[in-house]
PDB file of N, CA and C in Angstrom:
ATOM      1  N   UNK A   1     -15.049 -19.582  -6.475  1.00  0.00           N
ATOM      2  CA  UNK A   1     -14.509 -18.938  -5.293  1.00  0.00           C
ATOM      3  C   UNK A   1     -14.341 -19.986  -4.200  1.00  0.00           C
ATOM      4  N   UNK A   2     -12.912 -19.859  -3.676  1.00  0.00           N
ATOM      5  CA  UNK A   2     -12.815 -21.084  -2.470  1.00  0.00           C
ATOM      6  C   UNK A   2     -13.113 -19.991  -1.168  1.00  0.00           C
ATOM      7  N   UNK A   3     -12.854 -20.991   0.261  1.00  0.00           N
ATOM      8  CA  UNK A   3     -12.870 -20.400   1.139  1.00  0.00           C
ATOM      9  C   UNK A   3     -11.822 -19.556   1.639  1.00  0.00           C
ATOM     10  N   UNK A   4     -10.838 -19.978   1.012  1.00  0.00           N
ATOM     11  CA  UNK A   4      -9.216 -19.165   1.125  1.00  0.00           C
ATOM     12  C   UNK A   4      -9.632 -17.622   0.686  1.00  0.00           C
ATOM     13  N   UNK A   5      -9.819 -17.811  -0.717  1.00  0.00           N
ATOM     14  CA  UNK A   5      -9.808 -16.354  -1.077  1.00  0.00           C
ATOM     15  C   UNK A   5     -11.259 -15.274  -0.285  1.00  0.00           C
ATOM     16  N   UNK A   6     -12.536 -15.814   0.122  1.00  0.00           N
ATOM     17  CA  UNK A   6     -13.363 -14.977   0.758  1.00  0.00           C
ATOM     18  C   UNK A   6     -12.530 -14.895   2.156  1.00  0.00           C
ATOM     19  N   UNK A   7     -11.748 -15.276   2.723  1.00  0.00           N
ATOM     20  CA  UNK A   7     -11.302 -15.644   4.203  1.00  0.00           C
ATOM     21  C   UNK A   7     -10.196 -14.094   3.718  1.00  0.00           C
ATOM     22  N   UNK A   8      -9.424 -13.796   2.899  1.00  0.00           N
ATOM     23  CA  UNK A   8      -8.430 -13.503   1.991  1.00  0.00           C
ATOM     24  C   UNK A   8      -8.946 -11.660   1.649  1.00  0.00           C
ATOM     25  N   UNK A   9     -10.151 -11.774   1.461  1.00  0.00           N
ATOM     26  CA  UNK A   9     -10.861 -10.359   1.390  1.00  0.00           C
ATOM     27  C   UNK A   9     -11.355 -10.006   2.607  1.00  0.00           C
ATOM     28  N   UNK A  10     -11.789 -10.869   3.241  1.00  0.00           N
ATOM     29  CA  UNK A  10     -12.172 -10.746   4.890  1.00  0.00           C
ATOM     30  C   UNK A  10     -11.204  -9.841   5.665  1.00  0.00           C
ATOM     31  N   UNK A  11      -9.900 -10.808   5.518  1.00  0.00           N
ATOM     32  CA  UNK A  11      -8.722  -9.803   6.436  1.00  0.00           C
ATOM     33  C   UNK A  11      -8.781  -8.597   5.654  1.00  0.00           C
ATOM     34  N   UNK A  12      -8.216  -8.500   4.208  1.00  0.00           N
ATOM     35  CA  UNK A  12      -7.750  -7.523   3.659  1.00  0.00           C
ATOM     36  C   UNK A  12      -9.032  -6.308   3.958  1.00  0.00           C
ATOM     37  N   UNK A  13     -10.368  -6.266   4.084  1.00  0.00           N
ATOM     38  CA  UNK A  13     -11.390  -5.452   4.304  1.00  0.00           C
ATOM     39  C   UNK A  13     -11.196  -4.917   5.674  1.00  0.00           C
ATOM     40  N   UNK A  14     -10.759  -6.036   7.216  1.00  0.00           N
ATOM     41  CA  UNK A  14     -10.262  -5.711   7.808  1.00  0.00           C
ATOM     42  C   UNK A  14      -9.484  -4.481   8.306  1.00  0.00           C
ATOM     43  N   UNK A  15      -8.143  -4.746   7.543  1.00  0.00           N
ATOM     44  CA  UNK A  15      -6.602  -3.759   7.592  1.00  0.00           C
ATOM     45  C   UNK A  15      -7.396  -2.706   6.569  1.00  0.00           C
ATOM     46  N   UNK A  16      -7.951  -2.491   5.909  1.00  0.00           N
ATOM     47  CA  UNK A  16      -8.256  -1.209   5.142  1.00  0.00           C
ATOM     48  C   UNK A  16      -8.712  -0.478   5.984  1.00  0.00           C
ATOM     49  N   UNK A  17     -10.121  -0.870   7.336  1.00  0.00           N
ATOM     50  CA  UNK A  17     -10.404  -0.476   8.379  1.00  0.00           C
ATOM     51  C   UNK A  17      -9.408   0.466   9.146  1.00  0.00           C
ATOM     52  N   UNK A  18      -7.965  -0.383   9.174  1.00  0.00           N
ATOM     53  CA  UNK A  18      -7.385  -0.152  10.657  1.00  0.00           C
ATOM     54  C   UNK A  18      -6.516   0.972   9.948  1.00  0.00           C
ATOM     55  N   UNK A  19      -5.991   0.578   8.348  1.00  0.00           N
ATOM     56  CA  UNK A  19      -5.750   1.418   7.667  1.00  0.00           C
ATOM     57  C   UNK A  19      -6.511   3.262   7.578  1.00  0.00           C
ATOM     58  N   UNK A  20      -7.577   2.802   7.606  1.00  0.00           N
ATOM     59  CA  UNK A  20      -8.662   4.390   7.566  1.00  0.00           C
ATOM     60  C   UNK A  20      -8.271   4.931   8.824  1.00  0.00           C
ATOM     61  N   UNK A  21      -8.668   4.344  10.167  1.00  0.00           N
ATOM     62  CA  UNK A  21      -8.363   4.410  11.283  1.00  0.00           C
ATOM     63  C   UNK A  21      -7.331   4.963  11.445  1.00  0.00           C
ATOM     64  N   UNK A  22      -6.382   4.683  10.757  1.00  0.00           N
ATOM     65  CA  UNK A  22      -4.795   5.192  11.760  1.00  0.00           C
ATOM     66  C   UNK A  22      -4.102   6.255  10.710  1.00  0.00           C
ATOM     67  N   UNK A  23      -4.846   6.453   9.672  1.00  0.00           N
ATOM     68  CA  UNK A  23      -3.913   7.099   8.274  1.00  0.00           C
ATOM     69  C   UNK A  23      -3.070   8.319   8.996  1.00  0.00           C
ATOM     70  N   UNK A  24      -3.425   8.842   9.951  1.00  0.00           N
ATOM     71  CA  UNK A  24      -2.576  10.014  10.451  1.00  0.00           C
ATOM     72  C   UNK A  24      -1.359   9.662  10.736  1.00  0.00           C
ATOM     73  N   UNK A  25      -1.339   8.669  11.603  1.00  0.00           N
ATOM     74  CA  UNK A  25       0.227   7.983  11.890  1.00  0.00           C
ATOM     75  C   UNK A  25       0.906   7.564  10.703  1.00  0.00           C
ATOM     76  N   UNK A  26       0.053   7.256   9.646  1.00  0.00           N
ATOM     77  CA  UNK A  26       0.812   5.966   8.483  1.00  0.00           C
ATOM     78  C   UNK A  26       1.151   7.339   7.668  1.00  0.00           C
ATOM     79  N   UNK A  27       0.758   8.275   7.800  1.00  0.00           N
ATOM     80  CA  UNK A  27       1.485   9.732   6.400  1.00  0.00           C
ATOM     81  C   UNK A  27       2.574   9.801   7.211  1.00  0.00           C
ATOM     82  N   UNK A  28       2.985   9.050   8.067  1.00  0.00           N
ATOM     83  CA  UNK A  28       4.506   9.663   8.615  1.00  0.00           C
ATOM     84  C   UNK A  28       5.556   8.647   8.304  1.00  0.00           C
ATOM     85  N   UNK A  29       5.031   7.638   7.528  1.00  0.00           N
ATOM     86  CA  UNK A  29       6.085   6.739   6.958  1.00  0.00           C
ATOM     87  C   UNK A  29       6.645   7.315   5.618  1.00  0.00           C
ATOM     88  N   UNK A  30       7.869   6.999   5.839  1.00  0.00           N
ATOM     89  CA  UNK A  30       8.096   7.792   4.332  1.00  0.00           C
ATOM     90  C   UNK A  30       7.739   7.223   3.146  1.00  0.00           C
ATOM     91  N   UNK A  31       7.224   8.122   1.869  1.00  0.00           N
ATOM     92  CA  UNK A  31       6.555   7.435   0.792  1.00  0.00           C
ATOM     93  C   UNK A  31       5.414   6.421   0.864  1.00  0.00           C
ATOM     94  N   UNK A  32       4.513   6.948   2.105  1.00  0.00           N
ATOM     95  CA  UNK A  32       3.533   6.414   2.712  1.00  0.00           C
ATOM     96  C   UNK A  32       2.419   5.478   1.523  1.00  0.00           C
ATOM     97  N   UNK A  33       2.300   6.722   0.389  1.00  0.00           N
ATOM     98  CA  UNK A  33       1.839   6.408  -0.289  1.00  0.00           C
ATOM     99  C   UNK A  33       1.511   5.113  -1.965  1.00  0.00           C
ATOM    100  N   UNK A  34       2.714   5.057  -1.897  1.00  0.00           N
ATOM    101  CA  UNK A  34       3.612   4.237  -2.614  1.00  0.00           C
ATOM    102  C   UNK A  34       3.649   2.605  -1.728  1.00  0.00           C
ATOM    103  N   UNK A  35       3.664   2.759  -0.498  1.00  0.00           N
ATOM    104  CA  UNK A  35       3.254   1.601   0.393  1.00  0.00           C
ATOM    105  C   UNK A  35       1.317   1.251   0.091  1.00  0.00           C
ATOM    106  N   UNK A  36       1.057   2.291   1.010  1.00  0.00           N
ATOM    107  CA  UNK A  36      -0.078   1.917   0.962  1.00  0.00           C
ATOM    108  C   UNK A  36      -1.390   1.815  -0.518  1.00  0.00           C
ATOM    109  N   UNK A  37      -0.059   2.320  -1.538  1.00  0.00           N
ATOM    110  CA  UNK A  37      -1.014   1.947  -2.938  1.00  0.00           C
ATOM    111  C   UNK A  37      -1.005   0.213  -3.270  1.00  0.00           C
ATOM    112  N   UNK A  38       0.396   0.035  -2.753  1.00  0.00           N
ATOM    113  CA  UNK A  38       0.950  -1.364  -3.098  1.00  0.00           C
ATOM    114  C   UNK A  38      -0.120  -2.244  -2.416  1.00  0.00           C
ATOM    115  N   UNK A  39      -0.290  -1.980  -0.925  1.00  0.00           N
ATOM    116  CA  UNK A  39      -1.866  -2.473  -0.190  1.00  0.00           C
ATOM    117  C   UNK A  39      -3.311  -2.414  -1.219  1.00  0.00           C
ATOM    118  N   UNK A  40      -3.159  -1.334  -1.875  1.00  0.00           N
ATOM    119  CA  UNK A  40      -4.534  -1.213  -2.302  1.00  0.00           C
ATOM    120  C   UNK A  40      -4.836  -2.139  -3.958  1.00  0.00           C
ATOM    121  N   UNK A  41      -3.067  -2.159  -4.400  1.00  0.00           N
ATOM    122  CA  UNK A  41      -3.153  -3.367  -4.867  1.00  0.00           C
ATOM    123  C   UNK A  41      -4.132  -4.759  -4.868  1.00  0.00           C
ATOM    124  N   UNK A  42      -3.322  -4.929  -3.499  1.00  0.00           N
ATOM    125  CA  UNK A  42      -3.528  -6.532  -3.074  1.00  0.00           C
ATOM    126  C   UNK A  42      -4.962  -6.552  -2.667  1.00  0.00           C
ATOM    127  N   UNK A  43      -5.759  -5.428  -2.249  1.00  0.00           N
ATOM    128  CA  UNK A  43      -7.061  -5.644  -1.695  1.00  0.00           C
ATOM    129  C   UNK A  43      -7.598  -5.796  -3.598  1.00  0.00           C
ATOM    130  N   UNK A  44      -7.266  -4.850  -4.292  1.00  0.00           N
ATOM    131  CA  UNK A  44      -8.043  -5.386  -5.206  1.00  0.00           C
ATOM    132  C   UNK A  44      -7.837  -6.556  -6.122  1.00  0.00           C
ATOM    133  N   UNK A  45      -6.903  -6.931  -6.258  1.00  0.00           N
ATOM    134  CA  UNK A  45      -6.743  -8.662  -6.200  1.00  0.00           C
ATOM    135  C   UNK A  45      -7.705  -9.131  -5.871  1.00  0.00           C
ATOM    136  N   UNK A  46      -7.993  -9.533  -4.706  1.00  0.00           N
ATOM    137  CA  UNK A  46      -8.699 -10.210  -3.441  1.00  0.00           C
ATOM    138  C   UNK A  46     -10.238  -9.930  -4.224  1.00  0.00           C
ATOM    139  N   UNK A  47      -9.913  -8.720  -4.274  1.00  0.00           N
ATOM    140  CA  UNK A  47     -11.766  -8.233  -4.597  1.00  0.00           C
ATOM    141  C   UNK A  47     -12.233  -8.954  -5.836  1.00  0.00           C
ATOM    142  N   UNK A  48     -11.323  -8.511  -6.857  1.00  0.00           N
ATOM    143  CA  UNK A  48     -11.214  -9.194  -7.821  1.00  0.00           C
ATOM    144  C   UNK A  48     -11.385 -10.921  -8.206  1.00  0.00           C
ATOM    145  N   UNK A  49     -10.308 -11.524  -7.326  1.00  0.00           N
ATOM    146  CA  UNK A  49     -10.911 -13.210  -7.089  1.00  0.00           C
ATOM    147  C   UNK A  49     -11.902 -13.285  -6.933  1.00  0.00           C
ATOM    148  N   UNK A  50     -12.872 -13.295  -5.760  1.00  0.00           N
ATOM    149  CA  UNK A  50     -14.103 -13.427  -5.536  1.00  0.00           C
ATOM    150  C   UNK A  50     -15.451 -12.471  -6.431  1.00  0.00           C
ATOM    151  N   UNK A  51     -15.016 -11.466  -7.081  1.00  0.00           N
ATOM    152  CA  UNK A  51     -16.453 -10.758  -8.125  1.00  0.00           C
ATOM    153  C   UNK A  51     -15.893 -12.211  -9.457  1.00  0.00           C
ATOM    154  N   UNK A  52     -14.799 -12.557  -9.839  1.00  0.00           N
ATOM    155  CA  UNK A  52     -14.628 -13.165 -11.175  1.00  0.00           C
ATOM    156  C   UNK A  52     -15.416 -14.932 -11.076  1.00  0.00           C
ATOM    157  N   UNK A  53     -15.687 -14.800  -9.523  1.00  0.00           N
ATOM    158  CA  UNK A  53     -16.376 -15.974  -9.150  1.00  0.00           C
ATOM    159  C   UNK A  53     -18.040 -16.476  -9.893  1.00  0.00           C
ATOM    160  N   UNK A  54     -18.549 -14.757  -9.792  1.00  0.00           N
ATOM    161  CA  UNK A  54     -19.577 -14.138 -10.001  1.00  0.00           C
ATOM    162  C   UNK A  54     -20.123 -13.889 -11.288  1.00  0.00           C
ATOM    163  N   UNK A  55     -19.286 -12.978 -11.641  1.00  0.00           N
ATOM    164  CA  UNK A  55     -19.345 -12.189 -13.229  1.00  0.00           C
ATOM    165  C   UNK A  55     -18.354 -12.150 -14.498  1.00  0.00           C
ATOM    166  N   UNK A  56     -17.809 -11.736 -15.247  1.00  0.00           N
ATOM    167  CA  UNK A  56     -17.267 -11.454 -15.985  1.00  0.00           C
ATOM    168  C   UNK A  56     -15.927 -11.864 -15.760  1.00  0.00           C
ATOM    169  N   UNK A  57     -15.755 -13.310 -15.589  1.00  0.00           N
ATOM    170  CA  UNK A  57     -14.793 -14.214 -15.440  1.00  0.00           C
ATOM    171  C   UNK A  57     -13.187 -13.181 -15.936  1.00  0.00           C
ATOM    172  N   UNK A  58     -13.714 -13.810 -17.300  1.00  0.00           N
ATOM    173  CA  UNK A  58     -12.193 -13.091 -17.920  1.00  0.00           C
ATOM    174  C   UNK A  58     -11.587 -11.776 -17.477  1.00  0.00           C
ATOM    175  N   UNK A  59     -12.465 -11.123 -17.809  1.00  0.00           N
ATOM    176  CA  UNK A  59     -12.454  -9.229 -16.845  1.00  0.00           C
ATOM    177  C   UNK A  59     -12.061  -9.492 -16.244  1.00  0.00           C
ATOM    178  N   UNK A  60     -12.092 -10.098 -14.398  1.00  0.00           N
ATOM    179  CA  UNK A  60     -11.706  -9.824 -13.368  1.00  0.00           C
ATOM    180  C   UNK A  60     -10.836 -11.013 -13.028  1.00  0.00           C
ATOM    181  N   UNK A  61     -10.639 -11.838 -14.103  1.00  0.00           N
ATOM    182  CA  UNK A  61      -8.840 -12.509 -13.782  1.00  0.00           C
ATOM    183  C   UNK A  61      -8.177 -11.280 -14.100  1.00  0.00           C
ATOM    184  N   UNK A  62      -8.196 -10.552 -15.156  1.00  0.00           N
ATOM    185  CA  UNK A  62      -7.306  -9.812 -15.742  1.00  0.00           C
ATOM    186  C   UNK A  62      -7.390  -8.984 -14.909  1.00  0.00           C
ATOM    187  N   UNK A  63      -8.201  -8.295 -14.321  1.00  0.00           N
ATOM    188  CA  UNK A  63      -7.688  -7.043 -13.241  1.00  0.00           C
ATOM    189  C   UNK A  63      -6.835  -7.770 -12.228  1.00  0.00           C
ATOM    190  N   UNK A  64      -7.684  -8.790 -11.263  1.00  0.00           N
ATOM    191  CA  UNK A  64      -6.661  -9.596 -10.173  1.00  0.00           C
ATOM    192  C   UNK A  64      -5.237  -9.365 -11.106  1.00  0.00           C
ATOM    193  N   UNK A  65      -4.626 -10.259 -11.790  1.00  0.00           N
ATOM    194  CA  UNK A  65      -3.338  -9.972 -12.467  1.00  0.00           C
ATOM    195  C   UNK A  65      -2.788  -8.598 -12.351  1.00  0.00           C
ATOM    196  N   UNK A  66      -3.354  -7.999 -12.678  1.00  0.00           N
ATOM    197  CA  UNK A  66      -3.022  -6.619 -13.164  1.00  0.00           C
ATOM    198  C   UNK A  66      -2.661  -5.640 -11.528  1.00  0.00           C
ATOM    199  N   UNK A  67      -3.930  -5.809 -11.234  1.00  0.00           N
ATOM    200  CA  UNK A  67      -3.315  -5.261  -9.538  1.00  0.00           C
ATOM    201  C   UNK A  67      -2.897  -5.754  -8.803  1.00  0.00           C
ATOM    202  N   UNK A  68      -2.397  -6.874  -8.880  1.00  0.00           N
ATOM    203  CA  UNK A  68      -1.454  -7.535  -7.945  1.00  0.00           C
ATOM    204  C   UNK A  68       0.148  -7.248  -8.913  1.00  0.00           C
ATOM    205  N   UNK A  69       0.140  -6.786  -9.838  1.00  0.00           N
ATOM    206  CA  UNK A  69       1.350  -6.788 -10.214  1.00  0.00           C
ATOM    207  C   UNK A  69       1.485  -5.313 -10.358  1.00  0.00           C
ATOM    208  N   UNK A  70       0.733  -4.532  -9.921  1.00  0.00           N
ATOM    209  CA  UNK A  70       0.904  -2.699  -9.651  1.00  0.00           C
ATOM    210  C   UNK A  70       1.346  -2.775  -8.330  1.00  0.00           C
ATOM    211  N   UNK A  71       0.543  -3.892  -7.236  1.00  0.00           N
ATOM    212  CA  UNK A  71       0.914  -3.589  -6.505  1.00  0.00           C
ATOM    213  C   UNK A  71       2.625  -4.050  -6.253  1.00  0.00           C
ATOM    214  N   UNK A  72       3.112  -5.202  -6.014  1.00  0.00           N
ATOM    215  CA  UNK A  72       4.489  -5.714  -6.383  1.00  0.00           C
ATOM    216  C   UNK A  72       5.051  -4.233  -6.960  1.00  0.00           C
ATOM    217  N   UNK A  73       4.690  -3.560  -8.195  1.00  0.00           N
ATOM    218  CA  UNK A  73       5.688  -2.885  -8.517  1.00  0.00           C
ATOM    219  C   UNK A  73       5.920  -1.094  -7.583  1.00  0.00           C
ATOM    220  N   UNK A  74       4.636  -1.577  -7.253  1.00  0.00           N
ATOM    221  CA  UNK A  74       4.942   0.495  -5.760  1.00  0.00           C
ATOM    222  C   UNK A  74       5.631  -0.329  -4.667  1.00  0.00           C
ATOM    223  N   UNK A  75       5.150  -1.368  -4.432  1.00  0.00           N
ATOM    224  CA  UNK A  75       6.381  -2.482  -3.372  1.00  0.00           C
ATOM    225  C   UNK A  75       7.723  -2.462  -3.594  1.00  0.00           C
ATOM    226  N   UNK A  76       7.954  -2.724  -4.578  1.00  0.00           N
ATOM    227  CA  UNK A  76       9.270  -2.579  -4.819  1.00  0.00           C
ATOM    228  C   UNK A  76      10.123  -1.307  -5.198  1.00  0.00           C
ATOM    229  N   UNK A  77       9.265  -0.579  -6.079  1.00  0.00           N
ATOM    230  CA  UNK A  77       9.495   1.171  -5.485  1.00  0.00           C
ATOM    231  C   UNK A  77       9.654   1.903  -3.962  1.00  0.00           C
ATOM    232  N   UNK A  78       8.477   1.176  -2.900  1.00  0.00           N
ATOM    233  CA  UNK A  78       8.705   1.927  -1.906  1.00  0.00           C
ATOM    234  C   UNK A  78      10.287   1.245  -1.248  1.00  0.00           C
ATOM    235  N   UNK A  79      10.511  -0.203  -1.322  1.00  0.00           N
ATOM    236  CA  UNK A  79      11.483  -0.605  -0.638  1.00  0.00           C
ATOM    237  C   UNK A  79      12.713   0.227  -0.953  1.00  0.00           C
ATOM    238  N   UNK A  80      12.714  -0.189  -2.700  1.00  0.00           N
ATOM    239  CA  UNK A  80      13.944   0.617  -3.218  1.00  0.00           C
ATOM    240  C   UNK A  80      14.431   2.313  -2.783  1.00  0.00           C
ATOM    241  N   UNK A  81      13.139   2.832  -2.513  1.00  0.00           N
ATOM    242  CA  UNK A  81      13.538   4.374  -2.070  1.00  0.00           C
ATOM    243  C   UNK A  81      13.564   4.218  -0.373  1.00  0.00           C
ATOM    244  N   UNK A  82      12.951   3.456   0.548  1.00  0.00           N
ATOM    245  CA  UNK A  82      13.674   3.881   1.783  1.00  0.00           C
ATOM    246  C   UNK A  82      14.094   2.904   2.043  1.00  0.00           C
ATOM    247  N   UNK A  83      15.031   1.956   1.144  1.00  0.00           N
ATOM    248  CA  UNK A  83      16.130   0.588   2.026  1.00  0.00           C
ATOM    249  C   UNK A  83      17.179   1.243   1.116  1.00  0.00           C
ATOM    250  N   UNK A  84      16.844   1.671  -0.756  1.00  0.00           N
ATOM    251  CA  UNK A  84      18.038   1.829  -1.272  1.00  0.00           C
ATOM    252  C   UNK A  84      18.986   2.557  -1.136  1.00  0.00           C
ATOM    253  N   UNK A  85      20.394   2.425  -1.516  1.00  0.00           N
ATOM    254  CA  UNK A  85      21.662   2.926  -1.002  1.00  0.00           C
ATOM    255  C   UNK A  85      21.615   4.597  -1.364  1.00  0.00           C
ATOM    256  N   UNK A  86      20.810   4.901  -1.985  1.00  0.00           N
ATOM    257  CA  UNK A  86      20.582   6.509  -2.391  1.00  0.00           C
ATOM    258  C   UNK A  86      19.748   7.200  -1.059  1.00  0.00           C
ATOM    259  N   UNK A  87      19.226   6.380  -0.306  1.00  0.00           N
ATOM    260  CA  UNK A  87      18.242   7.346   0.892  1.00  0.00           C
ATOM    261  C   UNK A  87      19.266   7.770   2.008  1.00  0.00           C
ATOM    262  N   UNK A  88      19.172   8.886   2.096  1.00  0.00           N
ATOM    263  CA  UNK A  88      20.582   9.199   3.118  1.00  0.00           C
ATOM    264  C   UNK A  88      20.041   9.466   4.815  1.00  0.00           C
ATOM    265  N   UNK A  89      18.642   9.139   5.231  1.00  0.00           N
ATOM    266  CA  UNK A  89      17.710   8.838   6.189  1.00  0.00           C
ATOM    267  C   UNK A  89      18.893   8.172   7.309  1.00  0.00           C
ATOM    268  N   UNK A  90      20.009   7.227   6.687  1.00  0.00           N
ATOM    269  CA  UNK A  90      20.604   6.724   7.574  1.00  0.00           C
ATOM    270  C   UNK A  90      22.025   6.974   7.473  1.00  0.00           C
ATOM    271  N   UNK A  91      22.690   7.144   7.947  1.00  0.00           N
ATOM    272  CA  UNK A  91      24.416   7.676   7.657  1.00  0.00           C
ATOM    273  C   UNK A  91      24.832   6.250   7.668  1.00  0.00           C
ATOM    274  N   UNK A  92      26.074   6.633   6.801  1.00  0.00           N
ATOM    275  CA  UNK A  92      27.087   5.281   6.474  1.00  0.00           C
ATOM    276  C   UNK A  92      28.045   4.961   7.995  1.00  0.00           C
ATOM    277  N   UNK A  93      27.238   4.419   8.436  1.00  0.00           N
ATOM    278  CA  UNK A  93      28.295   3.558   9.770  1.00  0.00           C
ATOM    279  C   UNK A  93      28.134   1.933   9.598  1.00  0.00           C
ATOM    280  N   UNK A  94      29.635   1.279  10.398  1.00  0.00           N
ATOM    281  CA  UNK A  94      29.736  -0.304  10.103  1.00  0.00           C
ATOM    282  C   UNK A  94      28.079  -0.798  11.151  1.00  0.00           C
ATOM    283  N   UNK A  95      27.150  -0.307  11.461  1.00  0.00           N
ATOM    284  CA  UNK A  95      26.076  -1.068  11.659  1.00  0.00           C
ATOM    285  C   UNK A  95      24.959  -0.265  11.563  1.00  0.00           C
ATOM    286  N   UNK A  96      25.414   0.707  10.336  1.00  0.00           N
ATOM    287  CA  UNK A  96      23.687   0.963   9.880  1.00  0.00           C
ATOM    288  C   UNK A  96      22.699   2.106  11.020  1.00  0.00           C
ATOM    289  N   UNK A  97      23.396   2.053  12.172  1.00  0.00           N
ATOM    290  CA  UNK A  97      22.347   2.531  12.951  1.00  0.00           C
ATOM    291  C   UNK A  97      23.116   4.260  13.403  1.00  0.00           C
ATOM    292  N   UNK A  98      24.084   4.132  14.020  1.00  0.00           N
ATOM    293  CA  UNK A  98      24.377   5.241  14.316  1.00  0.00           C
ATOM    294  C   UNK A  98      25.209   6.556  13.760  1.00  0.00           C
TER     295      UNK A  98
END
């Protein structure tokens, strides 16, 4: 375990905080959940680096891997459903906004 990755779970333990804290506001993002799984991803990554430091090496490379690439894939689910051209959240005008 370097200092990067405990520095790395530090924040991420952090934002889970501010995350708990604010979840009322964050259910109003759309597909809130699908975001914030993609987060829960990356925290267990993180968690993961530093226990494989510890214990059961192989085990917890393979989870790190594994949830960092669940998370990437609700990431790219949530983008695809509220950026992709199917979400109708925004009407077709030449700048997107109005």
């Amino acid at each position: 375990m370097t200092h990067d990755e405990a520095l790395m779970l530090i924040i991420s333990c952090a934002v889970v905080v501010e995350i708990v804290a604010t979840y009322r506001h964050l259910r109003k993002i759309p597909h809130a959940l699908l975001l914030l799984g993609s987060f829960a991803g990356l925290v267990l990554g993180s968690l993961s680096t530093v226990v494989e430091g510890f214990l059961w090496a192989e085990l917890f490379n393979w989870l790190e891997h594994l949830s960092l690439m669940a998370g990437a894939i609700l990431l790219a689910m949530w983008c695809a459903l509220v950026f992709g051209p199917w979400n109708r959240r925004v009407p077709d005008a030449p700048d997107g906004i109005s």
